[in-house]
Protein backbone atom coordinates (compact mmCIF):
# COMPACT_ATOMS: atom_id res chain seq x y z
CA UNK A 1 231.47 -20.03 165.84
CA UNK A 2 231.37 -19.56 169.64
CA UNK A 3 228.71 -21.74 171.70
CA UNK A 4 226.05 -20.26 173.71
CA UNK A 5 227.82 -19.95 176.57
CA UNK A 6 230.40 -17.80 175.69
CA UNK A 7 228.24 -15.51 174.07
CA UNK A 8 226.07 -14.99 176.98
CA UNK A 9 228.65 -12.52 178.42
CA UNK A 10 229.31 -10.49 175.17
CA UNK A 11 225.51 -10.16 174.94
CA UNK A 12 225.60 -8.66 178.14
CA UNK A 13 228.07 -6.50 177.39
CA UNK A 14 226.41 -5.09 174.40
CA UNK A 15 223.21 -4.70 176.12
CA UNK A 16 224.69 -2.46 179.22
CA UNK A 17 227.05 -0.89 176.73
CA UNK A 18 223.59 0.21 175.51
CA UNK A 19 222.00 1.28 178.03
CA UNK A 20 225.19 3.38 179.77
CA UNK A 21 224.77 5.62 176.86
CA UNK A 22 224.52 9.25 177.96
CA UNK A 23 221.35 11.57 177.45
CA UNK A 24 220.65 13.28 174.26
CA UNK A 25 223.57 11.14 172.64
CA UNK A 26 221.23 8.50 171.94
CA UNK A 27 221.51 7.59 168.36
CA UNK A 28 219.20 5.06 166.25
CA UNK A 29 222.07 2.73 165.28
CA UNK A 30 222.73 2.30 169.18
CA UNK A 31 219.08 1.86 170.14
CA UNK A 32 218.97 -0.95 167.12
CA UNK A 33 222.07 -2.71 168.75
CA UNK A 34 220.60 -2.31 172.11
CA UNK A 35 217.30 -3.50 171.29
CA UNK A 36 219.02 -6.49 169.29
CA UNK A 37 221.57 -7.48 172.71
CA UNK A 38 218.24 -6.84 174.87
CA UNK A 39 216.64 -9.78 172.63
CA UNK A 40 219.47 -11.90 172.83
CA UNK A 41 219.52 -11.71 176.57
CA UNK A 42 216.17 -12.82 176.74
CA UNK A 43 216.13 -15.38 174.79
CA UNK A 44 219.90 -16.57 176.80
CA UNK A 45 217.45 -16.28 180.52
CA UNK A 46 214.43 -18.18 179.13
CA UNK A 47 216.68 -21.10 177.40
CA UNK A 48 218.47 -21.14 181.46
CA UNK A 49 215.42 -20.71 182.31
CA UNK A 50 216.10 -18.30 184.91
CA UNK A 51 213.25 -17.19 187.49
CA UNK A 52 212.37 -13.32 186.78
CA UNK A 53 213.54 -11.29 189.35
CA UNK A 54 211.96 -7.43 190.14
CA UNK A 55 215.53 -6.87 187.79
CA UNK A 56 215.23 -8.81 185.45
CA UNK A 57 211.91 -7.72 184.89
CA UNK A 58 212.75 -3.95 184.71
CA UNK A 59 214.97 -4.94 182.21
CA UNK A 60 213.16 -7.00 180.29
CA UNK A 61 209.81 -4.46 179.87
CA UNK A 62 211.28 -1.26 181.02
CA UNK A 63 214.66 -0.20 180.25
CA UNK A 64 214.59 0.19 176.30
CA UNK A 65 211.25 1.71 176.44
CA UNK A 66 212.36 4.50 179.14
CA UNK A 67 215.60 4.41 177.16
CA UNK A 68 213.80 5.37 173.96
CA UNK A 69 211.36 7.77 175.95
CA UNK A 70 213.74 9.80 178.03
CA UNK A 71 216.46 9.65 174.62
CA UNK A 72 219.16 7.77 177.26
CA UNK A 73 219.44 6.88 180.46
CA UNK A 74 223.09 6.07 180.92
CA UNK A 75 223.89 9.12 182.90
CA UNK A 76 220.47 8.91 185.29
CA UNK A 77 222.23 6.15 187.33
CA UNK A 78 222.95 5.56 191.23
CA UNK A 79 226.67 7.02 190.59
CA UNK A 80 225.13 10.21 188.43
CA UNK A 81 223.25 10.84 192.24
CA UNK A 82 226.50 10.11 193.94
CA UNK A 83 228.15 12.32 191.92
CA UNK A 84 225.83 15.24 192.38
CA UNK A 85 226.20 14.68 196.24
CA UNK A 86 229.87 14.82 195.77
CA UNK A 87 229.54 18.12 194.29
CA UNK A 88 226.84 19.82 196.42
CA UNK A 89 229.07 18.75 199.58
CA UNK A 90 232.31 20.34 197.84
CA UNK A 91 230.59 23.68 196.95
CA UNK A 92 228.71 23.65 200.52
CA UNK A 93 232.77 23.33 201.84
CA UNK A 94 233.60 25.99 199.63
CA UNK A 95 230.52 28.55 199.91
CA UNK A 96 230.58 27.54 204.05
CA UNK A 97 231.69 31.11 205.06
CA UNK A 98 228.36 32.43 203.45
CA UNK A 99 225.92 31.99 206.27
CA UNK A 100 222.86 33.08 204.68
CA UNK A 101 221.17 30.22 203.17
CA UNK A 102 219.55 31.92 200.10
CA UNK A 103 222.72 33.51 199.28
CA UNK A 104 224.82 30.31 199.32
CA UNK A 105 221.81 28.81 197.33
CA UNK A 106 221.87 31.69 195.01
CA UNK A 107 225.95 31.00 194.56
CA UNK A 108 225.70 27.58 194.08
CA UNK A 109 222.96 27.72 191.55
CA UNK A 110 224.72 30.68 189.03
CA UNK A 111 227.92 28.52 189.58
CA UNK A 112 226.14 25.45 188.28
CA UNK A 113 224.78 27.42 185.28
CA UNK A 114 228.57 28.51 184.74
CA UNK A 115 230.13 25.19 184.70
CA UNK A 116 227.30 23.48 182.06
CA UNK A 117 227.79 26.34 179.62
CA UNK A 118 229.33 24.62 176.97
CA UNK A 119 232.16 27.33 176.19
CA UNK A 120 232.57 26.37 179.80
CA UNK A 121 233.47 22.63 179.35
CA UNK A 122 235.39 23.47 176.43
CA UNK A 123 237.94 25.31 178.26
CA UNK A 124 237.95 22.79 181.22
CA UNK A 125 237.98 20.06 178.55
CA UNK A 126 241.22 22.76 176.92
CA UNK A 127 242.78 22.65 180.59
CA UNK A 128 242.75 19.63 181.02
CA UNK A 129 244.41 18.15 178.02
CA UNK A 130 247.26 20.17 178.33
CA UNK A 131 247.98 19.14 182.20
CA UNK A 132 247.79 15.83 180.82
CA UNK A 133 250.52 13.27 180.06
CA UNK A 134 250.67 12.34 176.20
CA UNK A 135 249.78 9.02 176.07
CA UNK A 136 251.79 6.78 174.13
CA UNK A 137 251.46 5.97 170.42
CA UNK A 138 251.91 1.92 171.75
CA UNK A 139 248.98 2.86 174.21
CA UNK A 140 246.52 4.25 172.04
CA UNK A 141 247.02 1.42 169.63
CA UNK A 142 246.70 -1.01 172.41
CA UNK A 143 243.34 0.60 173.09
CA UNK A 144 242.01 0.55 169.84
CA UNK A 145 242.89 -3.15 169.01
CA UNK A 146 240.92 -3.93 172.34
CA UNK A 147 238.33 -1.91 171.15
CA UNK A 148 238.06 -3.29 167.91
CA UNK A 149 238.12 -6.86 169.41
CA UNK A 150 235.75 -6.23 172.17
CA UNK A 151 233.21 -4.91 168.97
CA UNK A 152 234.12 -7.78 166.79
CA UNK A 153 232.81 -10.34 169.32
CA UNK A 154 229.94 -8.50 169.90
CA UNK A 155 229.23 -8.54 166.27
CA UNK A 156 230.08 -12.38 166.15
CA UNK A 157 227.43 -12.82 168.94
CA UNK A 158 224.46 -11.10 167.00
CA UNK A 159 225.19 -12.86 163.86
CA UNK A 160 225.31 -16.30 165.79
CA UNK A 161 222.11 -18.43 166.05
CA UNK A 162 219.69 -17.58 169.49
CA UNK A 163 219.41 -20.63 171.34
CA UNK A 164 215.82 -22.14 171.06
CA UNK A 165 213.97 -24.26 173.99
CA UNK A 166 214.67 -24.68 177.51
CA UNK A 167 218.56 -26.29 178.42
CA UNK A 168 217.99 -29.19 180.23
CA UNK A 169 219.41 -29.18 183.87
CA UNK A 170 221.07 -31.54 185.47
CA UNK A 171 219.04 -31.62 187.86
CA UNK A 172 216.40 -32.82 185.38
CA UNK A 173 218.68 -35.25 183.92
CA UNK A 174 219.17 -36.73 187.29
CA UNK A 175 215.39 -37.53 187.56
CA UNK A 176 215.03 -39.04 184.53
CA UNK A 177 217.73 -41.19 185.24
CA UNK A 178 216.19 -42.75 188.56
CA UNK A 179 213.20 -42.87 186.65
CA UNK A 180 214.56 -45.23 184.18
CA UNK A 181 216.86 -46.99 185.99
């Protein structure tokens, strides 16, 4: 069985594994495992016992409610944003010849609609894997046995024993020795 410590980090893991999970594929199994890592974590801060930051505190009351709520949140991040600024500044290259702003608007928009059409994305998905390299029978393996250990541990974390209490620091331990001495 792992200690406390090494478990901290696997907890993590599980918990932002969680929450990374993409809109609308938001399952109940993963919301069980995320809500299970989110109460490990927890428990890991206040046996630290860690200050609550504005973070930490999103975290804590927030992020598996809005999670729940909004049916994942994984793809609402800061690089989602960047990534939509990405493409608004490539199609705003590409459309730049069109100088009247409602028709460039007008463009972008019915080319947006175009590439989220699912038929769409299955042909770009079709594309895509044919350009590609075959990966390696080795590789894929590989992958899959560091998969399958990266899921083990986290399974080996849950089924471990929270820690209970506050750790004492050593800071604390350093009083109480001058104290008794």
């Amino acid at each position: 069985m792992r200690p406390w410590y090494q478990g901290a980090g696997t907890s993590l893991d599980g918990y932002f594994s969680a929450l990374r999970t993409k809109r609308f594929h938001l399952t109940p199994k993963i919301l069980e495992k995320g809500k299970l890592y989110h109460d490990r974590v927890l428990a890991l801060e206040r046996y630290l016992g860690m200050s609550v930051t504005t973070k930490g505190h999103l975290a804590e009351d927030h992020s598996v409610e809005q999670q729940e709520d909004l049916d994942g949140i994984g793809d609402l991040g800061e690089d989602f944003g960047e990534r939509n600024h990405q493409d608004e500044a490539k199609a705003d290259r590409r459309l730049g010849c069109v100088r009247n702003f409602a028709t460039r608007e007008t463009i972008k928009s019915k080319e947006e609609v175009q590439i989220k059409d699912e038929k769409v994305q299955a042909r770009i998905v079709a594309i895509k894997q044919k350009r590609k390299k075959g990966q390696l029978d080795a590789n894929e393996d590989r992958q899959a046995a560091k998969k399958q250990r990266r899921m083990d541990a986290r399974a080996e974390v849950l089924a471990s024993p929270m820690p209970v209490g506050k750790m004492v620091t050593l800071r604390e331990r350093r009083a109480l020795q001058l104290k008794e001495a």
